[in-house]
PDB file of N, CA and C in Angstrom:
ATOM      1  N   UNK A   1     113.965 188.226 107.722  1.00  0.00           N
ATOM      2  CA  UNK A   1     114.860 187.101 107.587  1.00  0.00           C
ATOM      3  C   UNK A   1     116.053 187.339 108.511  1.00  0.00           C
ATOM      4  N   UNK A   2     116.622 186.117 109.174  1.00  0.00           N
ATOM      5  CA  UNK A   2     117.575 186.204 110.420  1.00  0.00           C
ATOM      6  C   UNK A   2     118.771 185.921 109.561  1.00  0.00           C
ATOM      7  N   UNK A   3     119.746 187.160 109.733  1.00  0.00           N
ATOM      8  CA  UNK A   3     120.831 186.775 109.382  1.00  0.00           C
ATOM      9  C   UNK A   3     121.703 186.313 110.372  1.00  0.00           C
ATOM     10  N   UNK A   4     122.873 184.874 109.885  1.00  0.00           N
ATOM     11  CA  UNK A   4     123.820 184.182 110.621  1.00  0.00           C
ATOM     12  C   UNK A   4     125.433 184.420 109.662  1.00  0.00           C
ATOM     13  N   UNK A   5     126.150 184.834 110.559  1.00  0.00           N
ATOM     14  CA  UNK A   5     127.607 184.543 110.031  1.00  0.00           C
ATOM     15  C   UNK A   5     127.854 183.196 109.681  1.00  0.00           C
ATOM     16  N   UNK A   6     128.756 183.218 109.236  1.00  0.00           N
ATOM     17  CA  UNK A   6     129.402 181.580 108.701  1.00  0.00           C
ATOM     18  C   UNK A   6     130.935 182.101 107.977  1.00  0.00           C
ATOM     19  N   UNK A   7     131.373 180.940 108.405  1.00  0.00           N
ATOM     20  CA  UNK A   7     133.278 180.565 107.665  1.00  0.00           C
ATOM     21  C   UNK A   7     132.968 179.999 106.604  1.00  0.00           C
ATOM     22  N   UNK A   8     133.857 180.450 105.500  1.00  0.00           N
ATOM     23  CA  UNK A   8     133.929 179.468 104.256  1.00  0.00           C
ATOM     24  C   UNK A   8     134.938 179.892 104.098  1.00  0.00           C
ATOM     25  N   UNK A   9     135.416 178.497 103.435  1.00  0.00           N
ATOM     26  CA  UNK A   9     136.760 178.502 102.321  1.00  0.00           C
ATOM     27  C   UNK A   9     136.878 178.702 101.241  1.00  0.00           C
ATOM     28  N   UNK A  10     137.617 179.353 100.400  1.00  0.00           N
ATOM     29  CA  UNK A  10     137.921 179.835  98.876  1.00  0.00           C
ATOM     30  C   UNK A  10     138.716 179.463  98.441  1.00  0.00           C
ATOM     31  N   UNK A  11     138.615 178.828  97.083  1.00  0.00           N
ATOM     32  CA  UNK A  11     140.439 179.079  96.444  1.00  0.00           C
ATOM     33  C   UNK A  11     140.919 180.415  96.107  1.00  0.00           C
ATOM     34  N   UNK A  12     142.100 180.888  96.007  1.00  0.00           N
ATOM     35  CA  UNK A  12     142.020 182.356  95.890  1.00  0.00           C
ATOM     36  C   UNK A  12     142.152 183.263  94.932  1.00  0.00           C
ATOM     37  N   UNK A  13     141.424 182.272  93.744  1.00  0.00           N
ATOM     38  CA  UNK A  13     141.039 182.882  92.254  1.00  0.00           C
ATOM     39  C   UNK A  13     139.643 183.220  92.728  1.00  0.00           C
ATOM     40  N   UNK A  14     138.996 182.285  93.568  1.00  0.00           N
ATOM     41  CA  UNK A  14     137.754 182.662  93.751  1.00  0.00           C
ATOM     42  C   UNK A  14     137.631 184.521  94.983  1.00  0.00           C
ATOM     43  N   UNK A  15     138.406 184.056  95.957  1.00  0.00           N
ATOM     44  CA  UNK A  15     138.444 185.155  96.608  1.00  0.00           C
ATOM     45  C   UNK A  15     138.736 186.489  96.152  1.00  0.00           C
ATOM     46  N   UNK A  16     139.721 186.430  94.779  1.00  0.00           N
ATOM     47  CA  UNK A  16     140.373 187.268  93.581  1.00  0.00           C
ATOM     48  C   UNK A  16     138.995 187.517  93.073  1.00  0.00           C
ATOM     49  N   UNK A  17     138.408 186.836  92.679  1.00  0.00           N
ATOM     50  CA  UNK A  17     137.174 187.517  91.801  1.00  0.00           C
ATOM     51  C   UNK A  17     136.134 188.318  92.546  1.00  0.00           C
ATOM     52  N   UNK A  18     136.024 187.678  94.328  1.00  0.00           N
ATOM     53  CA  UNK A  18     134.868 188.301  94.738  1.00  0.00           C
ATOM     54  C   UNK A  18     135.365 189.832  94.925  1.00  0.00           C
ATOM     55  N   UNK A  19     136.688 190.051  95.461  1.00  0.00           N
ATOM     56  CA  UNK A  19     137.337 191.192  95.634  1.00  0.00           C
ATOM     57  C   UNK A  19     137.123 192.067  94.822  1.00  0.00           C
ATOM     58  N   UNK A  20     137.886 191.792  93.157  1.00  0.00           N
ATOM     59  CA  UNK A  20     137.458 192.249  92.442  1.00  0.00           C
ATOM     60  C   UNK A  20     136.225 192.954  92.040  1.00  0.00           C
ATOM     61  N   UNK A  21     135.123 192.470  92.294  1.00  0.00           N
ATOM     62  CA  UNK A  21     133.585 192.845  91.591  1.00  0.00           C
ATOM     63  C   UNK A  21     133.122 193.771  92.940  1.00  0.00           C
ATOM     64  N   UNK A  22     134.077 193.785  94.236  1.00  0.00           N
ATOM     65  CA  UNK A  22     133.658 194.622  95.647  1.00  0.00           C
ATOM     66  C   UNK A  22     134.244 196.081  94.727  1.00  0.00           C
ATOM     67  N   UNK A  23     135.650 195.868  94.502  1.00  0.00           N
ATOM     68  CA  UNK A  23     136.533 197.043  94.198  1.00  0.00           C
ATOM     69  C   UNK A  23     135.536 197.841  92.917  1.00  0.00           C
ATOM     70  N   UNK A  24     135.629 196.880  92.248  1.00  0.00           N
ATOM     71  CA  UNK A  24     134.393 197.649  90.574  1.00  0.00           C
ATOM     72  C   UNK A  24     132.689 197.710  91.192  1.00  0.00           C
ATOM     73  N   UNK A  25     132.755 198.054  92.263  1.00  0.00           N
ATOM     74  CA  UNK A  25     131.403 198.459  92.750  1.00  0.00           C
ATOM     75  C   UNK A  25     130.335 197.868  91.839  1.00  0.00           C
ATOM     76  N   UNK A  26     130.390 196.793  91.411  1.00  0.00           N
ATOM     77  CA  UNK A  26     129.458 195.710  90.866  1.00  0.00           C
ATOM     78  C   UNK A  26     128.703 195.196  92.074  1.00  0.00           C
ATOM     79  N   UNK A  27     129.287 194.990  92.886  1.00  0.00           N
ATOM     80  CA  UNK A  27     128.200 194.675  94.746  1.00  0.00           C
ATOM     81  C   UNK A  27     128.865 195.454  95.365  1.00  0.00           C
ATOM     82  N   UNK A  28     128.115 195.766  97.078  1.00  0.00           N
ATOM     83  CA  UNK A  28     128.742 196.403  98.088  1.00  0.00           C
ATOM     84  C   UNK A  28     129.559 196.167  98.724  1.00  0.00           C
ATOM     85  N   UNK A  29     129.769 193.828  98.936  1.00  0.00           N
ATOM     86  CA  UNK A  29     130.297 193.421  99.510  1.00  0.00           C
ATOM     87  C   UNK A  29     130.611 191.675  99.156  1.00  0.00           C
ATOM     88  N   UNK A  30     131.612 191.448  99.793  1.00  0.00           N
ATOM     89  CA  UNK A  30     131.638 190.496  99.545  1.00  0.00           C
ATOM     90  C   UNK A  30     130.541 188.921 100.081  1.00  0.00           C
ATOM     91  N   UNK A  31     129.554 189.626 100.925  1.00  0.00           N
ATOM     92  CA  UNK A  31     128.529 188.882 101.704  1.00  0.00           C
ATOM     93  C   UNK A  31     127.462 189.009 100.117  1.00  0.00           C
ATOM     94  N   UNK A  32     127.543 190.306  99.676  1.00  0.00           N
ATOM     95  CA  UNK A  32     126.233 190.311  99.294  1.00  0.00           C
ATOM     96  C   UNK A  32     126.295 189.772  97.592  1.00  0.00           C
ATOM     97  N   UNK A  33     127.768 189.317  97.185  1.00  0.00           N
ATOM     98  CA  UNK A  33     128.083 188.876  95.896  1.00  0.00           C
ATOM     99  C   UNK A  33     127.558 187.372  96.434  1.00  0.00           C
ATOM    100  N   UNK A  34     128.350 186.494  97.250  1.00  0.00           N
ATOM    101  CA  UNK A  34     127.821 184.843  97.352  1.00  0.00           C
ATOM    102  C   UNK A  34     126.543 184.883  97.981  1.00  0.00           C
ATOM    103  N   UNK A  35     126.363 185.668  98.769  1.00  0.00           N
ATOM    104  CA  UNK A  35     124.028 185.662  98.609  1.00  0.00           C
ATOM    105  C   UNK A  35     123.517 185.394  97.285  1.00  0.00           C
ATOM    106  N   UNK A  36     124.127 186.330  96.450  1.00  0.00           N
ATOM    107  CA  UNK A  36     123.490 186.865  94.772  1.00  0.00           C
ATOM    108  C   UNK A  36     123.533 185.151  94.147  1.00  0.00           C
ATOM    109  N   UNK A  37     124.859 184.900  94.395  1.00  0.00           N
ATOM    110  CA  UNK A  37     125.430 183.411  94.270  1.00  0.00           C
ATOM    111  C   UNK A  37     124.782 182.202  94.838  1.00  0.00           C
ATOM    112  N   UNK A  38     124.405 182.010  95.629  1.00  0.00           N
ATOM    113  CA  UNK A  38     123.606 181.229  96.176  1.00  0.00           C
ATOM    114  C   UNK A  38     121.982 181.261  96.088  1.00  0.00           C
ATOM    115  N   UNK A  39     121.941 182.598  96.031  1.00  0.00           N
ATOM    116  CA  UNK A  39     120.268 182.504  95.727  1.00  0.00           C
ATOM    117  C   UNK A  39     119.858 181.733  94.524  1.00  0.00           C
ATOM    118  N   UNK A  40     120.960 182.453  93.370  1.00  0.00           N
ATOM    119  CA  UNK A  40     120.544 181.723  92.003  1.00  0.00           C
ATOM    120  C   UNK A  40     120.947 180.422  91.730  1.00  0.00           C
ATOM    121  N   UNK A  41     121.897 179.800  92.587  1.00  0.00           N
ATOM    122  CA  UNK A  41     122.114 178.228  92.764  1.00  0.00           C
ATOM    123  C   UNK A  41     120.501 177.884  92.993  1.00  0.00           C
ATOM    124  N   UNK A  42     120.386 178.478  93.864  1.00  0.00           N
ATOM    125  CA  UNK A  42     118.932 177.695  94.633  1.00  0.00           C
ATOM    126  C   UNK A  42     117.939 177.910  93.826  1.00  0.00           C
ATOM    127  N   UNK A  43     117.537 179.146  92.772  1.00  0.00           N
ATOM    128  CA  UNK A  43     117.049 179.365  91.726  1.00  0.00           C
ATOM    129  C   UNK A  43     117.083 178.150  90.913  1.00  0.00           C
ATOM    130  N   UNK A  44     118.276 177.929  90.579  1.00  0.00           N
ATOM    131  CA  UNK A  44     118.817 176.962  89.430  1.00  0.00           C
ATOM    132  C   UNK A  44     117.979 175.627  89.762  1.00  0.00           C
ATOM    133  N   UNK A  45     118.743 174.742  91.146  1.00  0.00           N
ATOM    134  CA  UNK A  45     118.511 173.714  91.322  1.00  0.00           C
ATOM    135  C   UNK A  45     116.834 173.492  91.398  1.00  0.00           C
ATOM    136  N   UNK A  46     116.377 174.824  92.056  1.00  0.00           N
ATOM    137  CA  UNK A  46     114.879 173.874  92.263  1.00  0.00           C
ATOM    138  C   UNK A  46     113.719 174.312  90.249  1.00  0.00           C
ATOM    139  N   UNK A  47     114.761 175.007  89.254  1.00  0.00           N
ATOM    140  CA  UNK A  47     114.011 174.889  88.207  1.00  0.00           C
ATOM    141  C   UNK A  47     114.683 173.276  87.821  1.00  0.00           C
ATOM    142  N   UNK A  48     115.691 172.821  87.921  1.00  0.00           N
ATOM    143  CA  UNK A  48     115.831 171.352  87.819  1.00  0.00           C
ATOM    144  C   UNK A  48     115.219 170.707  88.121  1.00  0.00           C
ATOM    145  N   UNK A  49     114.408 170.821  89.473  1.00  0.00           N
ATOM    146  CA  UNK A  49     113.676 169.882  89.916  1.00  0.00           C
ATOM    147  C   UNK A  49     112.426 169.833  89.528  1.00  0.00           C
ATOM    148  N   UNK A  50     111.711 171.240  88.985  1.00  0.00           N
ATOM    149  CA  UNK A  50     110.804 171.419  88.652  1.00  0.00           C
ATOM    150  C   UNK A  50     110.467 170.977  87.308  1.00  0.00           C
ATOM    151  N   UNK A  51     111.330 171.092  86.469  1.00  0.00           N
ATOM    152  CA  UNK A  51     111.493 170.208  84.648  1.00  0.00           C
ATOM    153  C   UNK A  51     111.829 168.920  85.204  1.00  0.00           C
ATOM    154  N   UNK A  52     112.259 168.192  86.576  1.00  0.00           N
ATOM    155  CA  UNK A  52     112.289 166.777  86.237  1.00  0.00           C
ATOM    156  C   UNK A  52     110.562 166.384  86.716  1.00  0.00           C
ATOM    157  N   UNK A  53     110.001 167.136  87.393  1.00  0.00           N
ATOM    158  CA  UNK A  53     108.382 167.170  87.640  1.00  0.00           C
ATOM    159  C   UNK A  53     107.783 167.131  86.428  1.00  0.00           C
ATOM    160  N   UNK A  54     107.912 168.198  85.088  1.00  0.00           N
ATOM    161  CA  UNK A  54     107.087 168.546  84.202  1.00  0.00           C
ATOM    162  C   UNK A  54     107.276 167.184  83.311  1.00  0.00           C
ATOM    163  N   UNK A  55     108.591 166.731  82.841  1.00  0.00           N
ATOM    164  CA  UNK A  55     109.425 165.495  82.400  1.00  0.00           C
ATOM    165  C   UNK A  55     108.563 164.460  82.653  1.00  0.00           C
ATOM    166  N   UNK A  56     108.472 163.807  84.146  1.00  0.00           N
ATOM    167  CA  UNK A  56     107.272 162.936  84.765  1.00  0.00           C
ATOM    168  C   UNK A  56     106.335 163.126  84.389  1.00  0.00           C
ATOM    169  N   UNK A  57     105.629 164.129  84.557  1.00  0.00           N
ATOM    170  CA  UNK A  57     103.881 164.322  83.813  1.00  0.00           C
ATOM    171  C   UNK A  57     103.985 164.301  82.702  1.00  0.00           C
ATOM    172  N   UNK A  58     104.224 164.872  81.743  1.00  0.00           N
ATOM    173  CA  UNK A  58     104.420 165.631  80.395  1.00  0.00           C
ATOM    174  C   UNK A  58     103.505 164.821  79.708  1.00  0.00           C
ATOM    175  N   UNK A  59     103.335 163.210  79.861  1.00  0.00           N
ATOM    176  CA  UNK A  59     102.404 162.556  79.076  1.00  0.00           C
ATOM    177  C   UNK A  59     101.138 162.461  79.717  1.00  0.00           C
ATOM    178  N   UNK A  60     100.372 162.878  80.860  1.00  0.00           N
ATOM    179  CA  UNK A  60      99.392 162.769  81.513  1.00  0.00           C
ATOM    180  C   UNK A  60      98.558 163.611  81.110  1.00  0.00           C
ATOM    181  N   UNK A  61      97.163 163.682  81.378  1.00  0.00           N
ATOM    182  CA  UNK A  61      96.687 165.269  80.526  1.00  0.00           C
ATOM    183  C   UNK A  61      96.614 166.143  81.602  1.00  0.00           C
ATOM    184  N   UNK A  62      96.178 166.947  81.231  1.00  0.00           N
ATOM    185  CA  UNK A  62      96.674 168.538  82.235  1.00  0.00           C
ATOM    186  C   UNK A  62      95.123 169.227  82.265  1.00  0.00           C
ATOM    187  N   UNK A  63      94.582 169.716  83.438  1.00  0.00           N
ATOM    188  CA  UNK A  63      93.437 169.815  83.320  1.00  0.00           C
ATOM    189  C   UNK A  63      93.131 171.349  83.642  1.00  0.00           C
ATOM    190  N   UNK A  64      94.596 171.902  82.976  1.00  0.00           N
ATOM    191  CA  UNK A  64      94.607 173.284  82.494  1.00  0.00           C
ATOM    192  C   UNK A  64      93.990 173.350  81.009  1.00  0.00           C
ATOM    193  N   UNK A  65      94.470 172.123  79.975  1.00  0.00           N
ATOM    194  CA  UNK A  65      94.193 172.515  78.579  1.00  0.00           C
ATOM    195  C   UNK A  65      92.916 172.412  79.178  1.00  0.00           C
ATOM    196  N   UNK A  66      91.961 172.114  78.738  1.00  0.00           N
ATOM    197  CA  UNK A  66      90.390 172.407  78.903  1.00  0.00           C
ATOM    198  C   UNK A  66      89.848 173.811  79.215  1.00  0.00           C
ATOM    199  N   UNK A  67      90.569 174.129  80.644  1.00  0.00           N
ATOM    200  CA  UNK A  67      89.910 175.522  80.939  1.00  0.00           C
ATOM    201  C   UNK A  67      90.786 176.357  79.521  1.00  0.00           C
ATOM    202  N   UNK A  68      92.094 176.612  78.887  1.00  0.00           N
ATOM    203  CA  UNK A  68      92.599 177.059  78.133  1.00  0.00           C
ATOM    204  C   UNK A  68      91.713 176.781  76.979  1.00  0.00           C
ATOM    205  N   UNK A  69      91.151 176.191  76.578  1.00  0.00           N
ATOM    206  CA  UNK A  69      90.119 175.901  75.478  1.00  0.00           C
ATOM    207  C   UNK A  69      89.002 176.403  75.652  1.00  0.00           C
ATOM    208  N   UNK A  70      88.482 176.674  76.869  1.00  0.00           N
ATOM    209  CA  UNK A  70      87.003 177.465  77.040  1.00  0.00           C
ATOM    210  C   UNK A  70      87.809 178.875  77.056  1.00  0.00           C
ATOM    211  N   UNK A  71      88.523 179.056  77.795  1.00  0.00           N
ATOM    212  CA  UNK A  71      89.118 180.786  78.248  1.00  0.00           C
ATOM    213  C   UNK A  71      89.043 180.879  76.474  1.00  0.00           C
ATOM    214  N   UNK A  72      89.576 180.585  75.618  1.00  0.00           N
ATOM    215  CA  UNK A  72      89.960 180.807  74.163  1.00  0.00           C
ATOM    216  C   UNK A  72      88.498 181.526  73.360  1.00  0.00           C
ATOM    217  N   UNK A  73      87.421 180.566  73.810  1.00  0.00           N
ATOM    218  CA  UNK A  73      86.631 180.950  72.769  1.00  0.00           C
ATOM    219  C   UNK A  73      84.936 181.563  73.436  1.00  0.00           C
ATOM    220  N   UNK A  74      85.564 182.079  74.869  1.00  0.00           N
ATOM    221  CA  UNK A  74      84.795 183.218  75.644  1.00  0.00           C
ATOM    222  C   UNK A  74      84.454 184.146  75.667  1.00  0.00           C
ATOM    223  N   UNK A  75      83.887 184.595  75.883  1.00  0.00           N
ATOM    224  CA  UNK A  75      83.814 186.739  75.343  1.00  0.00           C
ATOM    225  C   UNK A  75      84.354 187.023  76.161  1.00  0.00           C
ATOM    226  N   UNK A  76      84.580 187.849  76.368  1.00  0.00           N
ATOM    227  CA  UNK A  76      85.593 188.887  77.108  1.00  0.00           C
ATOM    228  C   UNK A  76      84.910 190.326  77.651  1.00  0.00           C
ATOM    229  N   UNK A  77      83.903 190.263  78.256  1.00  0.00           N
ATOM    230  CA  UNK A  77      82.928 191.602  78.824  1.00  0.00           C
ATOM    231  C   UNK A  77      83.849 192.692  79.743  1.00  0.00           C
ATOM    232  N   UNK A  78      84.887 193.324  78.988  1.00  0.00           N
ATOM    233  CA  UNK A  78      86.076 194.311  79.734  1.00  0.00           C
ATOM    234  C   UNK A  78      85.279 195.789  79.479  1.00  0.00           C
ATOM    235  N   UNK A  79      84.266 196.068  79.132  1.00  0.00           N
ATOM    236  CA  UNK A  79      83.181 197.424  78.874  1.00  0.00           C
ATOM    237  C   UNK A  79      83.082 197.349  79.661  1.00  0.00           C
TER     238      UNK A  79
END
């Protein structure tokens, strides 16, 4: 993965906190606290998007239950 610099702006409660968690060796840096931060935004938003997917279907049938109904009452040959 290609890393790029970038400028951002803070308020400086926010800059106060990233400092903070650099100084209490909670991260190495202040790059690698808003990565941590952003990844799990992006975490976040696309499980949003993914429950407004499941939301949409939810009444359609799913043509997992079926195989889940045979897998259930299969033998299991693990000898």
């Amino acid at each position: 993965m290609t890393q790029r610099q970038i400028a951002i702006r803070l308020d400086s409660d926010l800059v106060s906190f990233v400092d903070g968690e650099v100084a209490a060796q909670h991260v190495s840096s202040r790059a690698e606290l808003i990565s941590r931060a952003l990844r799990r935004e992006r975490r976040r938003l696309e499980a949003l998007r993914d429950a407004a997917i499941y939301r949409a279907t939810a009444d359609q049938p799913d043509d997992l239950d079926q195989l889940a109904s045979w897998a259930a009452h299969a033998p299991m040959d693990i000898d």
